[in-house]
Protein backbone atom coordinates (compact mmCIF):
# COMPACT_ATOMS: atom_id res chain seq x y z
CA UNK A 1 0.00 0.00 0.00
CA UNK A 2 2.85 2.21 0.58
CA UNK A 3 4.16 1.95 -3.15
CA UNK A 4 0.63 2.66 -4.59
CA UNK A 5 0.35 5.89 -2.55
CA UNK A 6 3.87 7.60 -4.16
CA UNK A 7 2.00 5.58 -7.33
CA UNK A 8 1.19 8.83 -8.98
CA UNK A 9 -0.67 6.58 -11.68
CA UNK A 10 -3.18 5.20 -8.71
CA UNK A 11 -6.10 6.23 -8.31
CA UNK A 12 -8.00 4.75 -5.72
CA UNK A 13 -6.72 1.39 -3.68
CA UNK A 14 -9.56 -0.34 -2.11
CA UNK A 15 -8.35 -3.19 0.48
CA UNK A 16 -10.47 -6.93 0.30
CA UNK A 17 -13.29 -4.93 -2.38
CA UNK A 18 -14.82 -8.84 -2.49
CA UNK A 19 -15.48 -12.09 -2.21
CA UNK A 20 -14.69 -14.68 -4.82
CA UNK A 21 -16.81 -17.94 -4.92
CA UNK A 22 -14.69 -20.94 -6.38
CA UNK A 23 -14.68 -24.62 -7.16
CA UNK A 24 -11.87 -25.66 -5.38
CA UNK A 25 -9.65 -29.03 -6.40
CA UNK A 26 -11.37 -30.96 -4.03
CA UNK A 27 -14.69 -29.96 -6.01
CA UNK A 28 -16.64 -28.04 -3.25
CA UNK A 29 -17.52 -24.36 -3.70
CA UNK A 30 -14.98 -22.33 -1.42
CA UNK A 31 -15.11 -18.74 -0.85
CA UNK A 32 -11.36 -16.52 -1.52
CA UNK A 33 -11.25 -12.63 -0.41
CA UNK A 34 -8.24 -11.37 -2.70
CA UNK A 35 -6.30 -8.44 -1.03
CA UNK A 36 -7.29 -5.26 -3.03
CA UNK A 37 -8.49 -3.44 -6.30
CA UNK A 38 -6.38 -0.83 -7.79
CA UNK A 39 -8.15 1.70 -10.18
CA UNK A 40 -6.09 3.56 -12.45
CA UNK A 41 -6.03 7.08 -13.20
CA UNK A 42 -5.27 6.63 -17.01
CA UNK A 43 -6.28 2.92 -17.50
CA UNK A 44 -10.08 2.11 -17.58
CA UNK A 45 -9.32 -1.49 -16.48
CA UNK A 46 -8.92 -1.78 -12.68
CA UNK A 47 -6.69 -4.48 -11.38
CA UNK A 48 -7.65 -7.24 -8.64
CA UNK A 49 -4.70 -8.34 -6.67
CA UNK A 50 -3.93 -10.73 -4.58
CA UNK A 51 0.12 -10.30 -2.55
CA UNK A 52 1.71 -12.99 -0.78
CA UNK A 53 5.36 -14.27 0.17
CA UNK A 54 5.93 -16.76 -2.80
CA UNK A 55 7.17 -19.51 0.58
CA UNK A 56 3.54 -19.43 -0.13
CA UNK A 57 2.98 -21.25 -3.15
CA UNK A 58 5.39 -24.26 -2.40
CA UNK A 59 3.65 -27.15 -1.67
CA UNK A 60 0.22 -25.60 -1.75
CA UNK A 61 0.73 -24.76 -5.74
CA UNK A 62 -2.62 -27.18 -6.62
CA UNK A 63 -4.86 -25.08 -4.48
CA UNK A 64 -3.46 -21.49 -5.39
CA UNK A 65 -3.40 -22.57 -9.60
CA UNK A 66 -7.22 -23.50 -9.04
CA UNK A 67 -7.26 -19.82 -6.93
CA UNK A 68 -5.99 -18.07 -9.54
CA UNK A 69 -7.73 -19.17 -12.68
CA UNK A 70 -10.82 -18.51 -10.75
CA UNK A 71 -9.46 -15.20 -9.98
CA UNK A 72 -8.79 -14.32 -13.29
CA UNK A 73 -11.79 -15.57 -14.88
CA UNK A 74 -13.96 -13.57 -12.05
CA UNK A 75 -11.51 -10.31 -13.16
CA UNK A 76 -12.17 -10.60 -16.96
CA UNK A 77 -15.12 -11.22 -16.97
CA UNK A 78 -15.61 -8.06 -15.66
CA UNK A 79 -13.49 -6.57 -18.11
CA UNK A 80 -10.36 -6.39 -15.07
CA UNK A 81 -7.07 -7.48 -14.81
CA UNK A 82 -5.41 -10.05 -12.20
CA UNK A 83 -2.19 -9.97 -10.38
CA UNK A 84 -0.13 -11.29 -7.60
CA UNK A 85 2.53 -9.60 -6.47
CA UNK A 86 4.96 -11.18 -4.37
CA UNK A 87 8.15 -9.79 -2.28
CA UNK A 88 10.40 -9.83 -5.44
CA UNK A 89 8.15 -7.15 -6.76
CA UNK A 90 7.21 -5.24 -3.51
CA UNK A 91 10.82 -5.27 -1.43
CA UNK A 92 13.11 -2.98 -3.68
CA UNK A 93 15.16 0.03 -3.75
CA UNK A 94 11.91 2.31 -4.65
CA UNK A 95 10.15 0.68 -1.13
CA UNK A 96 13.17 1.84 0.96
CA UNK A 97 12.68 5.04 -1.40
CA UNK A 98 9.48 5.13 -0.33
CA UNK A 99 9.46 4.89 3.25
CA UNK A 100 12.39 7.40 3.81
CA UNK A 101 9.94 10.15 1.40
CA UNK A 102 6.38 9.44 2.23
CA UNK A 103 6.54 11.37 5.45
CA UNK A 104 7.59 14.25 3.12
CA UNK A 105 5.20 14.02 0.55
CA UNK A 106 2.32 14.50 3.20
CA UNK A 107 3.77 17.15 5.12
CA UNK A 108 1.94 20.04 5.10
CA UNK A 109 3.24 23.31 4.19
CA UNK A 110 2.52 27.03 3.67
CA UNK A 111 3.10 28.27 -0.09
CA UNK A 112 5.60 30.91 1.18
CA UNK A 113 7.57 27.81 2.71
CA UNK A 114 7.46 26.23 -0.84
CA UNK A 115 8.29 29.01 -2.56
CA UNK A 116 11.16 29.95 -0.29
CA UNK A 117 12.40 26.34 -1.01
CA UNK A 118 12.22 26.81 -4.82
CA UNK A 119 13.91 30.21 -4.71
């Protein structure tokens, strides 16, 4: 959540927006609450997204392939997109970037503070 708020191309992040209903492997009907919905401020197509540590996938890869085509199926056929992002993606350079200048970025400040700064 931190990298989609300095995401200048975000424009709304809603946390767990819905529930998914799925078939699971075992063939019962399971229920699956992926983890937000970004909407874009350029890109009609919002994106459903799911992020976990990819230790999570190993060993359980059955149940979270039978997740995920469900996922995606539920996202286009709404005319979405569907990602997961995992802690190769989210743990970079730009999150450390990101921490050390959010604090900054919502700072308040007077307009003769900012225009002292840019003179």
């Amino acid at each position: 959540m931190l990298l989609l708020q300095f995401d200048p191309t975000v424009d709304v992040y809603t946390p767990q927006p819905l529930t998914v209903g799925y078939r699971g492997i075992d063939g019962n009907m399971h229920r699956y609450t992926p983890d937000g919905l970004i909407e874009w401020r350029s890109d009609p197509r919002p994106t459903l997204v799911e992020i976990k540590y990819r230790e999570a996938f190993r060993g359980d890869w059955r149940r979270w392939r039978c997740l995920t085509r469900a996922l995606v199926n539920f996202a286009e056929h709404r005319g979405w997109r569907f990602a997961i992002f995992t802690e190769q993606e989210i743990r970079t350079p730009f999150l450390e970037n990101v921490r050390f200048l959010l604090p900054y970025k919502q700072r308040f400040s007077t307009p003769e503070t900012e225009e002292w700064i840019l003179n």
